[in-house]
Protein backbone atom coordinates (compact mmCIF):
# COMPACT_ATOMS: atom_id res chain seq x y z
CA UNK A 1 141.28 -98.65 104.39
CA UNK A 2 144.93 -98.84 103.41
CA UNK A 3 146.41 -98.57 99.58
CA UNK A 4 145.58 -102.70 99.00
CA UNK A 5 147.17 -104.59 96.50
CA UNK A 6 144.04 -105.97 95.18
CA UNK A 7 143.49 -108.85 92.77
CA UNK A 8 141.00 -107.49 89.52
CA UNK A 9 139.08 -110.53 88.92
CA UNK A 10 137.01 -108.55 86.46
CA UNK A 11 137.47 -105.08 84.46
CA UNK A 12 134.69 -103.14 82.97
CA UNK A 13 132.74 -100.52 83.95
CA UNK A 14 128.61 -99.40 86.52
CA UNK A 15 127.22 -102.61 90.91
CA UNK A 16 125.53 -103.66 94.41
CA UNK A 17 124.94 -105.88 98.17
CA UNK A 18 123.32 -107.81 100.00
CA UNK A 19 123.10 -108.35 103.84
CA UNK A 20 121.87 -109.87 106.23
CA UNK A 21 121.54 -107.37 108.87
CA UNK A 22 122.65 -107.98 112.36
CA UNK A 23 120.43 -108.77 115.38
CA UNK A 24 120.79 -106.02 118.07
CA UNK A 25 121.72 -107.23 121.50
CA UNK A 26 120.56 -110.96 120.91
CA UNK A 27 121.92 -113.24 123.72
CA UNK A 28 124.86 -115.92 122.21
CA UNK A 29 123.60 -119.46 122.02
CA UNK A 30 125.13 -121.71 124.53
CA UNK A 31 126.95 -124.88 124.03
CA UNK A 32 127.08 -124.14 120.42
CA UNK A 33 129.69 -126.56 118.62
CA UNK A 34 130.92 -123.96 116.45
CA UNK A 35 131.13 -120.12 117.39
CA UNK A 36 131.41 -117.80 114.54
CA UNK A 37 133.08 -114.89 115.31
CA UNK A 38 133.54 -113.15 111.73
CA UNK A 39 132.24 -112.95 108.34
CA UNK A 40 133.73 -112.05 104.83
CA UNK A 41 132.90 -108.35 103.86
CA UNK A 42 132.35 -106.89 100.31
CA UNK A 43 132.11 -103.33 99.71
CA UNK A 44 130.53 -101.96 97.01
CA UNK A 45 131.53 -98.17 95.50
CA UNK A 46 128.34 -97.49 93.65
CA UNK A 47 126.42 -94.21 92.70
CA UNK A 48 122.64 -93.21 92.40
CA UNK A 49 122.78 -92.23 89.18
CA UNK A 50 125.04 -95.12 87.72
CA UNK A 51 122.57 -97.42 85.73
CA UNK A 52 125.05 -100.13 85.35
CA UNK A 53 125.21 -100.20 89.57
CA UNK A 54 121.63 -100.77 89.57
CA UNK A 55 121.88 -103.66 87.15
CA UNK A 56 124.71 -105.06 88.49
CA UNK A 57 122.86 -105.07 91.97
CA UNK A 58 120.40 -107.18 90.92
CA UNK A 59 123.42 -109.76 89.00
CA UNK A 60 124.94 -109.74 91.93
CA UNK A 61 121.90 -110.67 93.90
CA UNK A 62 121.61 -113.50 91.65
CA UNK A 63 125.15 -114.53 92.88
CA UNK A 64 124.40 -114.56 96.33
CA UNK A 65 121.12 -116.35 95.90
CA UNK A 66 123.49 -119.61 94.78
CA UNK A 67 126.27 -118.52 97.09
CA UNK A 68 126.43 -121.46 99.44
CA UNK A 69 128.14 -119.28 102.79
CA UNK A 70 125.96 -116.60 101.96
CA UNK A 71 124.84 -116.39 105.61
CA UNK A 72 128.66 -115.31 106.09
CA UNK A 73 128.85 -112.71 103.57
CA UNK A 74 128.19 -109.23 105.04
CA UNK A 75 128.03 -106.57 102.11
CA UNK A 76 128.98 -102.57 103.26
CA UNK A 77 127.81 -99.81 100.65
CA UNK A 78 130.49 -97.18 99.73
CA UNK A 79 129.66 -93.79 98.67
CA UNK A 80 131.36 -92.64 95.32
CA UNK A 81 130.24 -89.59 92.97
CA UNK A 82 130.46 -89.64 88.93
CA UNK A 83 129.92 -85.80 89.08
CA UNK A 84 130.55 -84.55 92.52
CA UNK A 85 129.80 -80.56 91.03
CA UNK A 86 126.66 -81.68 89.25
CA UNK A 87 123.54 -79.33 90.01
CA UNK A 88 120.11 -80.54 90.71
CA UNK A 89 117.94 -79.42 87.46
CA UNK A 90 114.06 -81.35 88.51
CA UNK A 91 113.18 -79.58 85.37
CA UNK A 92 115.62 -81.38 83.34
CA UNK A 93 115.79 -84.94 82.52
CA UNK A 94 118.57 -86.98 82.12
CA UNK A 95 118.99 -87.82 78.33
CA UNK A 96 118.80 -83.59 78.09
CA UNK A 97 121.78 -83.56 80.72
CA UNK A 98 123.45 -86.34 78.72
CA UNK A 99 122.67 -84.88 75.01
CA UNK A 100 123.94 -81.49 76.38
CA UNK A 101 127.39 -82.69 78.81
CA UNK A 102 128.59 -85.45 75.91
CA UNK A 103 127.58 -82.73 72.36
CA UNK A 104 125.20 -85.44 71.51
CA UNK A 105 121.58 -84.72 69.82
CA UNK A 106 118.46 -85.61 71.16
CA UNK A 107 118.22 -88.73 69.34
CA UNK A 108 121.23 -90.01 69.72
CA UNK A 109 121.34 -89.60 73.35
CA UNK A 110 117.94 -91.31 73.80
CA UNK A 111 119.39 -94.36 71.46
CA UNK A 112 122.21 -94.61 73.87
CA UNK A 113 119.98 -94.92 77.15
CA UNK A 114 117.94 -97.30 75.23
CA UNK A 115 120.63 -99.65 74.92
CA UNK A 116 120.88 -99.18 78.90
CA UNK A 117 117.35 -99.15 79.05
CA UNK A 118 117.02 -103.18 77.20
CA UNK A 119 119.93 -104.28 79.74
CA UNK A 120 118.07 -103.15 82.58
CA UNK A 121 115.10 -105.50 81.28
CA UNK A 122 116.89 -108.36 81.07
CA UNK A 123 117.14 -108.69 84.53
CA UNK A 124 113.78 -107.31 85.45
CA UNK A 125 114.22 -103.44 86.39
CA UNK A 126 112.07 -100.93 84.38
CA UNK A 127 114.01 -97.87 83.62
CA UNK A 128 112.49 -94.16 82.44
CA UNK A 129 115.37 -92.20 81.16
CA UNK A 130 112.74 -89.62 80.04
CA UNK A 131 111.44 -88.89 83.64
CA UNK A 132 114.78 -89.74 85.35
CA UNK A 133 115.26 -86.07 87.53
CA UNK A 134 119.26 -84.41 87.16
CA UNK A 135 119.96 -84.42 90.96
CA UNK A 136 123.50 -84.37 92.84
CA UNK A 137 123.85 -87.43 94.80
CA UNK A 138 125.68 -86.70 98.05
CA UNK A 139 122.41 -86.41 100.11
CA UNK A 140 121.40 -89.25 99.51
CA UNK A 141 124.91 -91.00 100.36
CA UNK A 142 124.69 -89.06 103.78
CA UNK A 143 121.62 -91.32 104.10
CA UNK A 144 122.87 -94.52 103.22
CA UNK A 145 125.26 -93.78 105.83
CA UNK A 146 122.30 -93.55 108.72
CA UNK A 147 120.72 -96.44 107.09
CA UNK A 148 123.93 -98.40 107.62
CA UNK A 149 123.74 -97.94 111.42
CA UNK A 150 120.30 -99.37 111.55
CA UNK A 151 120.83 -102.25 109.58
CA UNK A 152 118.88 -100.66 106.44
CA UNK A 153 121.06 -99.48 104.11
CA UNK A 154 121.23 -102.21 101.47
CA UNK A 155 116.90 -101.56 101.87
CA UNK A 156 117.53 -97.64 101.43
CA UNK A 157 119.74 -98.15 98.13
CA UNK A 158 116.99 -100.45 96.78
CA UNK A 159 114.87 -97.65 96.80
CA UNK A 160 117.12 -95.00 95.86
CA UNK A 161 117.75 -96.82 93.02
CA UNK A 162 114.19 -97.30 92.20
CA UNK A 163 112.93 -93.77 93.07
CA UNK A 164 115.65 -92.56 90.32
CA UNK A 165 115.36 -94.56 87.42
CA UNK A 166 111.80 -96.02 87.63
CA UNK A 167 109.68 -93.34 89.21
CA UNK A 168 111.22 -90.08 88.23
CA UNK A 169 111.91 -88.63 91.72
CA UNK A 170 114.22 -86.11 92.64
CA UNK A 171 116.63 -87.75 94.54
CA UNK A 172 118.27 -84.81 95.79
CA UNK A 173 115.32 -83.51 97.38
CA UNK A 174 115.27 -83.74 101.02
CA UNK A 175 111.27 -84.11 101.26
CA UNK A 176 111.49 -87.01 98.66
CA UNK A 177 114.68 -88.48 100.81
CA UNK A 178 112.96 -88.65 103.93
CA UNK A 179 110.09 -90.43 102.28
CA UNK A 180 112.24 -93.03 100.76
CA UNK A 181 114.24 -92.79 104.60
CA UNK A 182 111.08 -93.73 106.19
CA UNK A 183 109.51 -96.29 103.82
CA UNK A 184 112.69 -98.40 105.00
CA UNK A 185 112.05 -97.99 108.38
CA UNK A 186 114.44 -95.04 109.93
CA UNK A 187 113.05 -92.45 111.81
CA UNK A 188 111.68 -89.31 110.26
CA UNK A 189 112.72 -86.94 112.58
CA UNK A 190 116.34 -88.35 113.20
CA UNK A 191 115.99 -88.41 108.96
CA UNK A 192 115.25 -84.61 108.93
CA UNK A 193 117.92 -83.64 111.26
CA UNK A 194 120.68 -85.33 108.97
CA UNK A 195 119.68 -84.01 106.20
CA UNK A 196 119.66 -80.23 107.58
CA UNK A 197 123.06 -80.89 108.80
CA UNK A 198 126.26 -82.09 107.30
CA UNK A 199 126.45 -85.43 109.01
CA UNK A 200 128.08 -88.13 107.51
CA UNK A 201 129.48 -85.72 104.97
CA UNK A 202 133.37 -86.75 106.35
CA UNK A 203 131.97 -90.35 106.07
CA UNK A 204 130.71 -89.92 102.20
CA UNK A 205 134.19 -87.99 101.42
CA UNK A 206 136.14 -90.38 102.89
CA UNK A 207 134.72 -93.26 101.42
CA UNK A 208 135.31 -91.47 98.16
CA UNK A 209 139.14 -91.27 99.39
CA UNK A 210 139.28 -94.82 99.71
CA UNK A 211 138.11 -95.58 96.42
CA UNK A 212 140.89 -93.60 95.29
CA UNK A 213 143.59 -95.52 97.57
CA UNK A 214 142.00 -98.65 96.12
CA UNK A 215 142.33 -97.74 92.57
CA UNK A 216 138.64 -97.65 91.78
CA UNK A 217 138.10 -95.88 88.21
CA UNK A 218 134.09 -96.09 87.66
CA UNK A 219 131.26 -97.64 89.40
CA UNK A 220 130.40 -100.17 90.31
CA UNK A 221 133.80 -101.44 91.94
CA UNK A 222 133.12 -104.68 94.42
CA UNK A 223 135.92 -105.03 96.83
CA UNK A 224 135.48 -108.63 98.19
CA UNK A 225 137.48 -109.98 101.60
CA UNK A 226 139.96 -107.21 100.80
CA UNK A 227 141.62 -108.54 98.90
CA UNK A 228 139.65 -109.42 95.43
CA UNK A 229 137.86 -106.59 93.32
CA UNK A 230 135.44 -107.25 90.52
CA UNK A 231 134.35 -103.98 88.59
CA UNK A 232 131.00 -103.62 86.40
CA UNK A 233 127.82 -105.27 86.24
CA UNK A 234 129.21 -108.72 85.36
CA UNK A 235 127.12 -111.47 84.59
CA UNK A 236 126.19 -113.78 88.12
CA UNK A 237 128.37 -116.47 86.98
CA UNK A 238 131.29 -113.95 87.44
CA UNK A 239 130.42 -112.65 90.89
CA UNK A 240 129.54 -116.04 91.78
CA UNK A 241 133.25 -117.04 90.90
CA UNK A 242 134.37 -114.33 92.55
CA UNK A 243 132.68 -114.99 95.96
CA UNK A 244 134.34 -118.74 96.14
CA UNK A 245 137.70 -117.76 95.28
CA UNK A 246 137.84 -114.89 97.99
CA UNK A 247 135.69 -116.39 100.56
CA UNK A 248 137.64 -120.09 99.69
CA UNK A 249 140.60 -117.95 100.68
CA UNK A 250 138.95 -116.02 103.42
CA UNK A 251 137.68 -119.18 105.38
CA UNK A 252 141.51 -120.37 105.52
CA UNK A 253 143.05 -117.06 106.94
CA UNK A 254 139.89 -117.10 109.39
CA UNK A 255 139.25 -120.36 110.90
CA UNK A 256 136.12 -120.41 112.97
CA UNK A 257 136.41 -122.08 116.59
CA UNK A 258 135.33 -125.27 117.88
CA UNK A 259 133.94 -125.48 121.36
CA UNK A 260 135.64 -128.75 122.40
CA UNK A 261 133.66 -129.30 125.50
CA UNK A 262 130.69 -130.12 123.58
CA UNK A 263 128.41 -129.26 126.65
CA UNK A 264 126.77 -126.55 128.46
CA UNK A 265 128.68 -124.79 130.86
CA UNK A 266 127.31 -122.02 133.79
CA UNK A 267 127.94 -118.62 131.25
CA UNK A 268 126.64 -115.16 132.43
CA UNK A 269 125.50 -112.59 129.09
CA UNK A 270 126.15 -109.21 128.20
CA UNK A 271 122.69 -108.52 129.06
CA UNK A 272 123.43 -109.78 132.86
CA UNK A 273 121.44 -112.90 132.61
CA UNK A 274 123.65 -115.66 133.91
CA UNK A 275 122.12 -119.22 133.06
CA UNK A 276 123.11 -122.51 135.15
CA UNK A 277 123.05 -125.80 133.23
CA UNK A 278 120.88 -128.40 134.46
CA UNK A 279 122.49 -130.97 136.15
């Protein structure tokens, strides 16, 4: 992605996607009166461990769910790390980690996550601060990166998400990874051999890059059509906003085509079927 002189729609800081994935090797409809060749792309910069991305997901969801073109919204994950040198501590929970990187106590570190904690609620996500694991995330952005070649990766943050801040897993261990991997349908074995490699690391670095080319300063950061960004865990109404001005704009700079013979003509498929209309 080039330096983009975006539009901030919205300022303020922890957000998600959703996508419909696409069909493998399905054969084109014939005759159809309109072909549509593209659809409007948001990326999302989001981290594991962000709270507000989590929440924001789910706003965002909420968006998309009124969104009338939603079918023509296709939503890419981008990695992004809050602290890239953190070290994985599973005997160390996060309000610790946060009481002892910020020079907070105990008790005011847990009041602080319980704020976060009563946002989370509101729209429906459970969060457990208190079993929540310390664990570096840039495994488990090498994943989403095999999800997103199946088709699976806004299914694979879901549970990410979930595994950190409702059930306490260690998301930076690789046999909890591949369980999460597999419960979203990738392969275990192709999982495994990811993991003890360092594929997709030039993919999870260079999203980070991009995030800095783009101006992104915390997560999450929604980068909509290219040209709009939204930051934070806004309310719906916002993101909902924010999809009809971009994709508003979008739909004029990318005009879908109109089949004007209206009929079906003799076509041959990628797959080497070649069907003759009936006369």
């Amino acid at each position: 992605m080039k330096n983009l002189g975006l539009f901030i729609l919205v300022a303020t800081g922890c957000v998600y996607s959703y996508a419909q994935p696409v069909v493998a090797n399905s054969k084109p409809a014939i005759g159809d009166s309109m072909i549509k060749t593209k659809v409007m792309k948001v990326e999302i910069w989001s981290d594991v461990m962000c709270p507000f991305c989590y929440i924001g997901k789910r706003k965002f969801e909420g968006a998309l769910a009124q969104f009338a073109d939603k079918e023509n919204i296709e939503v890419e994950w981008k990695s992004f790390q809050l602290q890239p040198d953190l070290k994985t501590d599973s005997t160390k929970n996060t309000i610790a980690h946060l009481a002892e990187s910020k020079g907070w106590s105990l008790d005011y570190a847990r009041q602080m996550t319980q704020h976060v904690t009563n946002m989370a609620q509101e729209v429906g996500l459970n969060y457990d601060f208190d079993k929540a694991v310390v664990a570096n995330s840039f495994d488990a952005h090498r994943l989403s990166h095999l999800a997103k070649k199946y088709g699976v990766q806004d299914s694979l943050e879901e549970a990410l998400f979930k595994a950190y801040f409702t059930e306490g897993k260690n998301t930076a261990d690789h046999a909890v990874l591949t369980e999460l991997a597999v419960s979203v349908g990738l392969n275990a074995d192709e999982v495994k051999q990811v993991l003890a490699s360092n594929t997709y690391a030039e993919d999870v670095n260079r999203d980070i890059y991009e995030s800095q080319q783009v101006g992104v300063r915390g997560v999450p950061f929604f980068v909509l059509g290219g040209k709009y960004a939204v930051s934070g865990a806004q309310p719906s109404e916002t993101f909902l906003g924010a999809l009809n001005q971009a994709y508003g704009e979008w739909k004029k700079e990318h005009p879908q085509l109109t089949d004007l013979t209206g009929a079906n003509g003799a076509v041959c498929a990628p797959d080497g079927s070649c069907d003759v209309p009936n006369k």
